[in-house]
N, C-alpha and C. Protein backbone atom coordinates (compact mmCIF):
# COMPACT_ATOMS: atom_id res chain seq x y z
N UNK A 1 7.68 2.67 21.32
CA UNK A 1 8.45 3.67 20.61
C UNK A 1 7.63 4.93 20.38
N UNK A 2 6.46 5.06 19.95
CA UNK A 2 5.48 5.90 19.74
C UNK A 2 5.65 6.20 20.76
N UNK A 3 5.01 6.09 22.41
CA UNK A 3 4.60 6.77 23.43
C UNK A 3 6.04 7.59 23.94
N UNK A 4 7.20 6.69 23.57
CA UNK A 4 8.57 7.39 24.33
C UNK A 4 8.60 8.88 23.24
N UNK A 5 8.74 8.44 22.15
CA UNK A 5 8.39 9.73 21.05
C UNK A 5 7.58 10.94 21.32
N UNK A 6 5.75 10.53 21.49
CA UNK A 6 5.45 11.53 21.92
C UNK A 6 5.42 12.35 22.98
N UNK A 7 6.07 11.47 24.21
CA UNK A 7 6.36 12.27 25.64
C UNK A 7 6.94 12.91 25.08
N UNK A 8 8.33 12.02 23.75
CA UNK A 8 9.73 13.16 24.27
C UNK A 8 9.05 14.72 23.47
N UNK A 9 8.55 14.76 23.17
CA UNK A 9 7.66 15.91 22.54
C UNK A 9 7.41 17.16 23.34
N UNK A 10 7.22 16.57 24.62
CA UNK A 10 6.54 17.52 25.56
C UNK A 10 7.56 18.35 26.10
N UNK A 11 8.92 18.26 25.63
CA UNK A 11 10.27 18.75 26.13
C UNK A 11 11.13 19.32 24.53
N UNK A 12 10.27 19.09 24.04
CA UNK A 12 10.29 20.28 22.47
C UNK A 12 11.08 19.29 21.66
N UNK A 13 10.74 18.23 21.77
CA UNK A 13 11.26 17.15 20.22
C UNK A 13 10.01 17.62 19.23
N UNK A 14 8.89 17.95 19.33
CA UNK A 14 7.98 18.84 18.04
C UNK A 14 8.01 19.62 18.00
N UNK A 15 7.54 20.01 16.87
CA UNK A 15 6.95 21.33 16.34
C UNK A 15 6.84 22.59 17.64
N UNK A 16 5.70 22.06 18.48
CA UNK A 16 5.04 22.90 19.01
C UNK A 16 4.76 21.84 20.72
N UNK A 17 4.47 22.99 21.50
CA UNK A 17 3.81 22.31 22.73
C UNK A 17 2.24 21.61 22.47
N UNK A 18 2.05 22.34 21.52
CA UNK A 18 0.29 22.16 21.27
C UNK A 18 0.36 20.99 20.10
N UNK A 19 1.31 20.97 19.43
CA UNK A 19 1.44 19.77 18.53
C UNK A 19 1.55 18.60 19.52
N UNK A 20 2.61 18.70 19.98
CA UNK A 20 2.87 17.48 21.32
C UNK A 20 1.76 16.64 21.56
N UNK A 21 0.63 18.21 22.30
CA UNK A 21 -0.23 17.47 23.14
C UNK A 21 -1.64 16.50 22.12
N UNK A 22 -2.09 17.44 21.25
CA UNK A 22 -2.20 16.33 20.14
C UNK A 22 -2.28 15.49 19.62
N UNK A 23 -0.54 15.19 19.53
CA UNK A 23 -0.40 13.92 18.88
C UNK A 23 0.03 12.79 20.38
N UNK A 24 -0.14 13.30 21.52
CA UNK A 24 -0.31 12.44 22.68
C UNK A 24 -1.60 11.98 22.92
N UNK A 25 -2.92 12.70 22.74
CA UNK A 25 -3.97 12.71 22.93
C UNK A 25 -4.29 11.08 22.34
N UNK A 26 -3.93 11.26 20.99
CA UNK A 26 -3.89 10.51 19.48
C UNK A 26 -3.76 8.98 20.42
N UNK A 27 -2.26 9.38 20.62
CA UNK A 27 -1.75 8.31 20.99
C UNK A 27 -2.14 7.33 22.33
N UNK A 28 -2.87 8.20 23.11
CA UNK A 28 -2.77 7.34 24.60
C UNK A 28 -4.27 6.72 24.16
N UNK A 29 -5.80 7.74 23.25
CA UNK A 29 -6.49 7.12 22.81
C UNK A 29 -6.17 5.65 21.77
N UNK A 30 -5.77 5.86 21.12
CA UNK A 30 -5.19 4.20 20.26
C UNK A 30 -4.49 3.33 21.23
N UNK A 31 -4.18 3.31 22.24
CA UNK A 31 -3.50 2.79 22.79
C UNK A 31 -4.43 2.33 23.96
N UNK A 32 -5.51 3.00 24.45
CA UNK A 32 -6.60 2.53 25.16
C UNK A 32 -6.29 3.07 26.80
N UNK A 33 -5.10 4.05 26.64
CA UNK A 33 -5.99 4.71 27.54
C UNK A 33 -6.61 6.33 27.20
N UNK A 34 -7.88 6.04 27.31
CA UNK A 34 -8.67 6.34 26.44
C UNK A 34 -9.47 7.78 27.81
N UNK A 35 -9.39 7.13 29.19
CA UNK A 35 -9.88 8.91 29.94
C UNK A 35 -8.61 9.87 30.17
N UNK A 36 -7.21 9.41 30.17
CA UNK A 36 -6.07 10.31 30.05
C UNK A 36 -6.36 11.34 28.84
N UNK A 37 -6.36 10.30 27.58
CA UNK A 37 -7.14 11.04 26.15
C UNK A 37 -7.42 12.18 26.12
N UNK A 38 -9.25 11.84 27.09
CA UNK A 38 -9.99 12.74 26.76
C UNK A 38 -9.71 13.75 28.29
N UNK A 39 -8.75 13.94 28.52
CA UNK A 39 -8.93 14.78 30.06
C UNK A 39 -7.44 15.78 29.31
N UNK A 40 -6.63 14.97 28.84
CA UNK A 40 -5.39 15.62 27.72
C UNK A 40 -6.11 17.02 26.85
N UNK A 41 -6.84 16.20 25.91
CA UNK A 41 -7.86 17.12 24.99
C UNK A 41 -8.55 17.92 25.57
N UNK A 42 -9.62 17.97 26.36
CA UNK A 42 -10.09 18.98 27.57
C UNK A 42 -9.37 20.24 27.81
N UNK A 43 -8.24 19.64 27.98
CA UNK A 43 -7.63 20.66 28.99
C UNK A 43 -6.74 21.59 27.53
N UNK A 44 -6.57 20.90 26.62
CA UNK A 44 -5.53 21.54 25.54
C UNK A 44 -6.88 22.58 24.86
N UNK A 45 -8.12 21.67 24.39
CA UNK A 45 -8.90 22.83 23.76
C UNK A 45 -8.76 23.62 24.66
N UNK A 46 -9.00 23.92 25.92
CA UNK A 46 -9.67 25.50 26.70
C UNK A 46 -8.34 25.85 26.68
N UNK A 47 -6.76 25.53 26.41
CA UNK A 47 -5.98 26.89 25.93
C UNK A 47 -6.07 27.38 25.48
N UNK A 48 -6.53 26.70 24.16
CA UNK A 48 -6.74 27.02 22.80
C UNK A 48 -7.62 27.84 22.67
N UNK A 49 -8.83 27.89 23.41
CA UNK A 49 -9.73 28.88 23.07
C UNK A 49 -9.51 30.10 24.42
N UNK A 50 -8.75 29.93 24.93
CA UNK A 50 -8.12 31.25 25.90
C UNK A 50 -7.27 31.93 25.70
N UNK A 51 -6.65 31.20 24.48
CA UNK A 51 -5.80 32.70 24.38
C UNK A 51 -4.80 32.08 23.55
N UNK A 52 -3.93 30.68 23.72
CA UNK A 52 -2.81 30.03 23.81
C UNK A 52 -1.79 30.53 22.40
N UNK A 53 -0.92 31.47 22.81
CA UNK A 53 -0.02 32.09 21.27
C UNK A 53 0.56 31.15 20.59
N UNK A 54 0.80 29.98 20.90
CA UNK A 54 1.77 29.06 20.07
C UNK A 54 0.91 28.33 19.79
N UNK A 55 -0.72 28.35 19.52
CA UNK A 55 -1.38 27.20 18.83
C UNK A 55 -2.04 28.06 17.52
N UNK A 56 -1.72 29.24 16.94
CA UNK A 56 -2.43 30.14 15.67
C UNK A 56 -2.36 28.95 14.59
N UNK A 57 -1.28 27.76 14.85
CA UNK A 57 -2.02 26.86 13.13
C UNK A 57 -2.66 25.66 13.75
N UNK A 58 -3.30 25.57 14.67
CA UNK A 58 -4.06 24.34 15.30
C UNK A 58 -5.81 24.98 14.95
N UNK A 59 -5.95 26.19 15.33
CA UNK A 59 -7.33 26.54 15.03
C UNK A 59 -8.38 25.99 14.18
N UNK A 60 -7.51 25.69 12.81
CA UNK A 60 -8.34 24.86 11.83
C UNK A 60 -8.78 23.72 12.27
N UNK A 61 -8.34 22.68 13.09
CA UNK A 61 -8.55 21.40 13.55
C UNK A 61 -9.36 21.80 14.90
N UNK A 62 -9.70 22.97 15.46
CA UNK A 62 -9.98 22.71 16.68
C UNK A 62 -11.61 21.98 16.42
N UNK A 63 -12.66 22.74 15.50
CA UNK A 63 -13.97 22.00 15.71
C UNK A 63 -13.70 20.27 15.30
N UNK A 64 -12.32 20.02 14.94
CA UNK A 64 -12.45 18.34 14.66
C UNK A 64 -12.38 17.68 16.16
N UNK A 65 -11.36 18.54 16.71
CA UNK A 65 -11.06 17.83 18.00
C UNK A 65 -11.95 18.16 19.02
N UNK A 66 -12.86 19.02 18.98
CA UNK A 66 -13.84 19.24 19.93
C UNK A 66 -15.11 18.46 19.31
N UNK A 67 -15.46 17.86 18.24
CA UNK A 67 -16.41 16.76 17.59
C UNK A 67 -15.79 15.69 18.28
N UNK A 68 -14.91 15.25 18.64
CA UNK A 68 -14.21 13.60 18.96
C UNK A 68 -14.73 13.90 20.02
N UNK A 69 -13.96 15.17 21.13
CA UNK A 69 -14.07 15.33 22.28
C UNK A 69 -15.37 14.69 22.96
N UNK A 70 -16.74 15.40 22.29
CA UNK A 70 -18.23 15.19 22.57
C UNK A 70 -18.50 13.85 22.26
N UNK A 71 -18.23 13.35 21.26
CA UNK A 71 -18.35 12.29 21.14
C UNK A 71 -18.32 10.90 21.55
N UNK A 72 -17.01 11.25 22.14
CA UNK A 72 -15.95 10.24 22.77
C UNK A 72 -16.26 10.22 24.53
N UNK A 73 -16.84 11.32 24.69
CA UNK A 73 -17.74 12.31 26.37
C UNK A 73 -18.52 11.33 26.55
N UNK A 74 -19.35 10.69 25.54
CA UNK A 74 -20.69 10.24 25.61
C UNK A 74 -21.77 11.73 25.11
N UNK A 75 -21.36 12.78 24.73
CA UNK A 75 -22.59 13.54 24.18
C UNK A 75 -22.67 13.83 22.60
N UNK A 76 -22.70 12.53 22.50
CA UNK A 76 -23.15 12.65 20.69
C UNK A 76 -23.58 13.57 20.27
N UNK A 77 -25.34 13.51 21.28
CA UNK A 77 -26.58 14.80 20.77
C UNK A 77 -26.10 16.36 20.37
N UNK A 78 -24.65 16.53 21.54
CA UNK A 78 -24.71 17.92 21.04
C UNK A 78 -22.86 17.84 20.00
N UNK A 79 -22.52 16.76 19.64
CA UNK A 79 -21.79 16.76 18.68
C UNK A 79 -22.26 17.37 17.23
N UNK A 80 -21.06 18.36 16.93
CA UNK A 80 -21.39 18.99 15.54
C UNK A 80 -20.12 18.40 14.78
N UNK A 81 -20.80 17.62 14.07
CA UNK A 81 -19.83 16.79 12.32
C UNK A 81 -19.11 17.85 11.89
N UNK A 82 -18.02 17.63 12.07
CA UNK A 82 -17.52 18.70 10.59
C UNK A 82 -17.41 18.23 9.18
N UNK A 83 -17.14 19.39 8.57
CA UNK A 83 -17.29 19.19 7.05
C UNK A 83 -16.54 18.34 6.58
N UNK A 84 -16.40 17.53 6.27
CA UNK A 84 -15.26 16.32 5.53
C UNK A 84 -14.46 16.91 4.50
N UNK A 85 -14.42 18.09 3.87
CA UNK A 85 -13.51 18.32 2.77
C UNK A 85 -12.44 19.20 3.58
N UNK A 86 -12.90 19.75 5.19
CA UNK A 86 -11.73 20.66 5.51
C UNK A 86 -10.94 20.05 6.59
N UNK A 87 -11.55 18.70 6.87
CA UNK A 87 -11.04 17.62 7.74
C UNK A 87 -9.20 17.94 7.43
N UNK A 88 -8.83 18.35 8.28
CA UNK A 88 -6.78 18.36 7.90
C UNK A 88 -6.14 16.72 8.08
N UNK A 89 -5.25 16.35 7.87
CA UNK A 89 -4.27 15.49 7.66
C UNK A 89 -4.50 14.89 9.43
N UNK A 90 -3.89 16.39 10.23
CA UNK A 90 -4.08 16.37 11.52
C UNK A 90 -5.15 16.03 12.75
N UNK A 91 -6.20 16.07 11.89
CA UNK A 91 -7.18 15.69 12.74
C UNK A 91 -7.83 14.45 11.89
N UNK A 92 -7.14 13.76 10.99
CA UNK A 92 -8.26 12.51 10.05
C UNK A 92 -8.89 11.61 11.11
N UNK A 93 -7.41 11.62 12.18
CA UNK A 93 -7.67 10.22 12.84
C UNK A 93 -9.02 10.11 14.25
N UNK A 94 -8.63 11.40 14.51
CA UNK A 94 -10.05 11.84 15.79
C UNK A 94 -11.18 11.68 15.14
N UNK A 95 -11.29 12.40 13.93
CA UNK A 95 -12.69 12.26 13.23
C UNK A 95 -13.30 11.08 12.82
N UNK A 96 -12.22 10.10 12.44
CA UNK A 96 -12.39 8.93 11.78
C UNK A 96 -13.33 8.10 13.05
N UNK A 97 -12.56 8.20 13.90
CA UNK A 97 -12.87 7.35 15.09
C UNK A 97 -14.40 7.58 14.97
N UNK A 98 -14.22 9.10 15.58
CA UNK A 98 -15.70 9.57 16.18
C UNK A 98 -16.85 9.16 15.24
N UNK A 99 -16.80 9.46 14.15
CA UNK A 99 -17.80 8.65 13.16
C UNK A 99 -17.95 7.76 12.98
N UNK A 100 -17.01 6.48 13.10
CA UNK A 100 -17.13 5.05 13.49
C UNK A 100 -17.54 4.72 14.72
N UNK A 101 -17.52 5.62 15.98
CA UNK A 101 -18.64 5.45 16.93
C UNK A 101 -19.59 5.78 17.06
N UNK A 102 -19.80 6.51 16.31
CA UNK A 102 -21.35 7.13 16.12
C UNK A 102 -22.10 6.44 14.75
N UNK A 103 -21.37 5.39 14.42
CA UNK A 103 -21.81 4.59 13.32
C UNK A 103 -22.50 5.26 11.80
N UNK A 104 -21.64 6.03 11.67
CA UNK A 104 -21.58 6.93 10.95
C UNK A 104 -20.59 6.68 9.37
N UNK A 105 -20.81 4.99 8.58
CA UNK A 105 -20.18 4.75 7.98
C UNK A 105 -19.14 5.12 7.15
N UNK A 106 -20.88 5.57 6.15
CA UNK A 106 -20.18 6.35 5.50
C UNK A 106 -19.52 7.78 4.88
N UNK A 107 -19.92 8.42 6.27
CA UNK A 107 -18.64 9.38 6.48
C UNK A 107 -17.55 9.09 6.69
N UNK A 108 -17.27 7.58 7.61
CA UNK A 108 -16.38 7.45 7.55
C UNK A 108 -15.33 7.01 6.15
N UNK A 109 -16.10 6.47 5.71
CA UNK A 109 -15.36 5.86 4.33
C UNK A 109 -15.53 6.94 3.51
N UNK A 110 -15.82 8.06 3.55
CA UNK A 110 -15.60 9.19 2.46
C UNK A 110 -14.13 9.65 3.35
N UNK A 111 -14.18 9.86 4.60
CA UNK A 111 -12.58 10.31 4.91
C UNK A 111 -11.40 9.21 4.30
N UNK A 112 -12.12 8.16 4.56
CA UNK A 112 -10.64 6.83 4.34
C UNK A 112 -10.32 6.76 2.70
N UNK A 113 -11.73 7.47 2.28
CA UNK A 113 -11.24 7.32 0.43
C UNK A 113 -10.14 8.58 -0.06
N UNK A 114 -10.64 9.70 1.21
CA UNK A 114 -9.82 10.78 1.01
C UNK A 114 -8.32 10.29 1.00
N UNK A 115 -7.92 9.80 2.33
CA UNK A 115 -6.96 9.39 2.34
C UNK A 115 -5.80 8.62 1.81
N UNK A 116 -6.85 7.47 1.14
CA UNK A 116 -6.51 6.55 0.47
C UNK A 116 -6.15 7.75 -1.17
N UNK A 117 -6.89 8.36 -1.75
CA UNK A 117 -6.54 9.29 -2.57
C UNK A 117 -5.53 10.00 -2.72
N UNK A 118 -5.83 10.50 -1.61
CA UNK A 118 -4.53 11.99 -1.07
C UNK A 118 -3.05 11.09 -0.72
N UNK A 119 -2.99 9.90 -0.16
CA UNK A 119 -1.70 9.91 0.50
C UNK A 119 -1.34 7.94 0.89
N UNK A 120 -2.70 7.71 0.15
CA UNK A 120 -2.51 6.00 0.71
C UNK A 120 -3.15 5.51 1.58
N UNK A 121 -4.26 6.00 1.69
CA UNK A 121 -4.83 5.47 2.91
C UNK A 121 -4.05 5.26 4.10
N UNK A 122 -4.18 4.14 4.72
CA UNK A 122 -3.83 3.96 5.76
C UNK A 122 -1.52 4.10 5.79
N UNK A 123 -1.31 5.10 4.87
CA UNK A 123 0.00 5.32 5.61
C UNK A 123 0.23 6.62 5.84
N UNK A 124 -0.50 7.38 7.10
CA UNK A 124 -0.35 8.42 7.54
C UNK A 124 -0.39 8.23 9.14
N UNK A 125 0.70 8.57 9.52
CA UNK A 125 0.38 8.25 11.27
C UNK A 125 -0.28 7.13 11.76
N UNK A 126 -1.68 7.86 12.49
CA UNK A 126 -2.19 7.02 13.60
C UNK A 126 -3.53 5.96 12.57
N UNK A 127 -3.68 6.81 11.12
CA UNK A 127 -4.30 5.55 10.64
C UNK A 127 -4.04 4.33 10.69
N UNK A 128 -3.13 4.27 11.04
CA UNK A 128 -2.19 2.91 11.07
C UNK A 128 -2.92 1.89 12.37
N UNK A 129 -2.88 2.66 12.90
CA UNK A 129 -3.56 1.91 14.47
C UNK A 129 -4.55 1.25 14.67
N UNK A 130 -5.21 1.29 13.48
CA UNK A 130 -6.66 0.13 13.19
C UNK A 130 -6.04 -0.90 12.58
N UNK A 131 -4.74 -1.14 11.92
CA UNK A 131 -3.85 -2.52 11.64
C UNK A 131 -3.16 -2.62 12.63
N UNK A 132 -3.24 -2.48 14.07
CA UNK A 132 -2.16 -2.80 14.86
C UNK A 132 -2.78 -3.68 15.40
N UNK A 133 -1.94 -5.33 15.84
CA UNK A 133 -2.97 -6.30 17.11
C UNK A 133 -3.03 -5.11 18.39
N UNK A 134 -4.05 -5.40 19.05
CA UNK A 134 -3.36 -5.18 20.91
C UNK A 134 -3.76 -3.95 20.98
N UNK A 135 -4.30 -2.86 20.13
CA UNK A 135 -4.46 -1.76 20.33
C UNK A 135 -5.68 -1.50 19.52
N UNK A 136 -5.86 0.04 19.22
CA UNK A 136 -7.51 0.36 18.63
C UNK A 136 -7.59 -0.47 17.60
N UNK A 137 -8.46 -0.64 17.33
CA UNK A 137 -8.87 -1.32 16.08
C UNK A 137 -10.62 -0.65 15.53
N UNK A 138 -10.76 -0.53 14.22
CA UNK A 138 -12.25 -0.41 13.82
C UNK A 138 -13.28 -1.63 14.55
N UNK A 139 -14.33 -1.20 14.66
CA UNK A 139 -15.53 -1.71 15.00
C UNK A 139 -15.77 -2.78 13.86
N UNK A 140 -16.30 -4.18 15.11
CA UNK A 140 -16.34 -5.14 14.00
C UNK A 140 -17.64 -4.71 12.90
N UNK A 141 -18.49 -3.36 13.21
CA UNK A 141 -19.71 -3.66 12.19
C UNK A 141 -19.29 -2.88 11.52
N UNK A 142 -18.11 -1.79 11.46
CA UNK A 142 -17.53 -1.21 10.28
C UNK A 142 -17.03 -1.89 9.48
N UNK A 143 -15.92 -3.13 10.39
CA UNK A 143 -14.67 -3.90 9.55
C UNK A 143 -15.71 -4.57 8.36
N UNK A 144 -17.60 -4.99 8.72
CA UNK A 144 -18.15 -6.11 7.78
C UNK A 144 -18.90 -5.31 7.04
N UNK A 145 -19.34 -3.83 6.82
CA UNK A 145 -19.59 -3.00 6.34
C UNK A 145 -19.17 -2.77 4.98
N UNK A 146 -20.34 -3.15 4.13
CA UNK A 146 -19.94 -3.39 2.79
C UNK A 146 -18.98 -2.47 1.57
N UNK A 147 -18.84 -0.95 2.49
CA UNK A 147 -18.45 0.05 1.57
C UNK A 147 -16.68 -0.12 2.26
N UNK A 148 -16.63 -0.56 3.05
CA UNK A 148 -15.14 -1.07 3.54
C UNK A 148 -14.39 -2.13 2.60
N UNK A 149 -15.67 -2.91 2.35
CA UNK A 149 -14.85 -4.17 1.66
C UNK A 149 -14.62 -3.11 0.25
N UNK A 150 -15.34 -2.01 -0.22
CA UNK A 150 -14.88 -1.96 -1.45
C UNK A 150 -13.39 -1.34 -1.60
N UNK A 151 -13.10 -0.50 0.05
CA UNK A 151 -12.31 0.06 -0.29
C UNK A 151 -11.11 -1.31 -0.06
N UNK A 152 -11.00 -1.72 0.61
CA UNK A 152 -10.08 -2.72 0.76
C UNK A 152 -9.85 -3.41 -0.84
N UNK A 153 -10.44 -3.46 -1.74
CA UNK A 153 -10.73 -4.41 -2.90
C UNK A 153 -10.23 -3.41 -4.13
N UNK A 154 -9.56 -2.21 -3.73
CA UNK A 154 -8.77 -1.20 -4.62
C UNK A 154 -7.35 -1.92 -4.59
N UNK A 155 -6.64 -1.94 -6.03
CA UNK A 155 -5.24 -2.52 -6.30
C UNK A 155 -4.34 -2.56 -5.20
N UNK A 156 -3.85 -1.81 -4.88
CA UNK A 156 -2.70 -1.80 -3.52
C UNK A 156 -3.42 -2.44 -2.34
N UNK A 157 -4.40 -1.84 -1.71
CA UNK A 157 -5.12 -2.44 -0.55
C UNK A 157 -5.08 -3.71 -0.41
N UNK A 158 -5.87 -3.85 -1.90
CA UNK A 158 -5.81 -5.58 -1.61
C UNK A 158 -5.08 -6.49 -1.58
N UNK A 159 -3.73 -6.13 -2.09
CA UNK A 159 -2.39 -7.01 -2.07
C UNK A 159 -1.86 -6.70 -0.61
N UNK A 160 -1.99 -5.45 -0.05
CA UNK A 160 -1.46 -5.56 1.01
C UNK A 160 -2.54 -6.32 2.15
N UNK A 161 -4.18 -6.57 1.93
CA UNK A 161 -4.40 -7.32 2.89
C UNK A 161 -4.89 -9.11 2.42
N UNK A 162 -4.05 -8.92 0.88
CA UNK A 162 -3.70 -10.42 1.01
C UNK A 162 -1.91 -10.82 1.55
N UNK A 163 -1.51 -9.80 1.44
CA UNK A 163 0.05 -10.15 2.58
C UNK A 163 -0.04 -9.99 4.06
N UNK A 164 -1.00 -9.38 4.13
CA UNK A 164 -1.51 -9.28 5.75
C UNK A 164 -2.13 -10.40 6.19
N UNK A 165 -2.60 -11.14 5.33
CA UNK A 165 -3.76 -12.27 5.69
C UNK A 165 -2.18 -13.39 5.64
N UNK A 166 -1.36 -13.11 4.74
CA UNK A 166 -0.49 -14.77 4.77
C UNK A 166 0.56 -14.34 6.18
N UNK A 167 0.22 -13.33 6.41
CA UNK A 167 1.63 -13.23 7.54
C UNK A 167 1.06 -13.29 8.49
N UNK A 168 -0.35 -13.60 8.91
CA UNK A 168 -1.06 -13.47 9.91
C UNK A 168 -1.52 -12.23 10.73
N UNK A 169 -1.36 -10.78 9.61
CA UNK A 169 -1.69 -9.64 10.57
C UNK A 169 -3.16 -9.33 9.86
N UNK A 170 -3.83 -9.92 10.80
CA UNK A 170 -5.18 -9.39 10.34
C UNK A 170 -6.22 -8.47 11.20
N UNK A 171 -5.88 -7.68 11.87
CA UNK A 171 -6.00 -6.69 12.39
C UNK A 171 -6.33 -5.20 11.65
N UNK A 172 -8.18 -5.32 11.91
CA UNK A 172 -8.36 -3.90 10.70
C UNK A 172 -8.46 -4.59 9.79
N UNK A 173 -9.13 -5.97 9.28
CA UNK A 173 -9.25 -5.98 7.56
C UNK A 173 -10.65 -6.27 7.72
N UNK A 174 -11.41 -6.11 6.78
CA UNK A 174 -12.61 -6.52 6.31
C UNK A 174 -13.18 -7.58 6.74
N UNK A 175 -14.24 -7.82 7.25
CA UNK A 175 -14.77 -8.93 7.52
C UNK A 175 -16.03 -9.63 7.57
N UNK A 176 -16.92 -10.77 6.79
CA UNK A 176 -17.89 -11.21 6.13
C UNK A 176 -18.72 -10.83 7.33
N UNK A 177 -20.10 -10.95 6.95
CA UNK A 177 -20.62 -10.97 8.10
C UNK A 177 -20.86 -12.22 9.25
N UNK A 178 -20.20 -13.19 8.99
CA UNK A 178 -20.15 -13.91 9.84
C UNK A 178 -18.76 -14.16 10.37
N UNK A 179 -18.02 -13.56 10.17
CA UNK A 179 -16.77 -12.52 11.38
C UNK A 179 -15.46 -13.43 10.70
N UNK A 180 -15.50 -13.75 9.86
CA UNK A 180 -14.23 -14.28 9.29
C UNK A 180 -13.95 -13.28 8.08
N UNK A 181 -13.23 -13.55 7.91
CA UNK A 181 -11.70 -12.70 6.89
C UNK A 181 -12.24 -12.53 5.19
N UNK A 182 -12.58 -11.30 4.96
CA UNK A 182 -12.81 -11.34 3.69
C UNK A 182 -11.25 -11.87 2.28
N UNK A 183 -11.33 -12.50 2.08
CA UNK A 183 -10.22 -12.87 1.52
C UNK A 183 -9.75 -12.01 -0.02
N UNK A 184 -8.86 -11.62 -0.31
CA UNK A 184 -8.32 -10.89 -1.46
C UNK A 184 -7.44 -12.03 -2.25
């Protein structure tokens, strides 16, 4: 449903052409195919920085999506972090990643607290995609990563990944360090 969604995008069901491509990028990465992704993104930043008139409210996100970009390249070294407080809504999920591959905890868990603050954590879009089976998921040394379990162990979280644990979706929850299920 997602992927039919964001094609249909590319024929002006969004916002924007540049939104489209975006939230396709998003999508074909969570979904694992992961060099379409980054060849998508490639090609959308250098509009973006050539000229492209219909991307003037993407600009703010571009150093997020050009941090994943490098990242995600294999060139960490010349990856530049952005600032975590101007991180947009729009780019949480590229960034999130990229700092969880670059093992970069707890940056990452200062974005997920943002989130979790601002809007619920994980119910914004593609955050979602680290609870999906079959598709991206966090790194198991994030999922056992002790500043994870705390966030998981906040009121709502934890009821929802003790209903996640009885329904059997345990995909994206916390996990001891000897790879079983932190229990709530």
């Amino acid at each position: 449903e997602a992927g039919r969604y964001f094609n249909g995008c590319e024929t002006g069901g969004c916002e924007s052409e540049v939104d489209a491509q975006f939230n396709l990028v998003a999508y074909e990465w969570f979904v694992g195919e992961r060099e379409n992704a980054l060849t998508r993104l490639a090609n959308t930043i250098d509009r973006l920085e050539n000229g492209y008139q219909e991307a003037q409210g993407w600009f703010d996100t571009l150093d997020d999506f050009r941090f994943f970009l490098e990242v995600m390249s294999g060139n960490a070294a010349v990856a530049k972090a952005p600032d975590l407080s101007t991180v947009t809504v729009d780019a949480r999920n590229v960034v999130l990643a990229a700092l969880i591959e670059l093992g970069q905890f707890d940056a990452a868990l200062e974005l997920l607290t943002r989130a979790y603050s601002e809007d619920g954590a994980f119910s914004f879009g593609f955050l979602l995609f680290p609870l999906s089976p079959g598709g991206f998921e966090f790194a198991d040394a994030f999922r056992k990563y002790p500043g994870y379990h705390d966030l998981w162990s906040r009121p709502g979280l934890a009821r929802l990944a003790a209903a996640r644990i009885a329904n059997g979706h345990t995909a994206g929850l916390p996990l001891n360090e000897d790879g079983t299920l932190v229990q709530f």
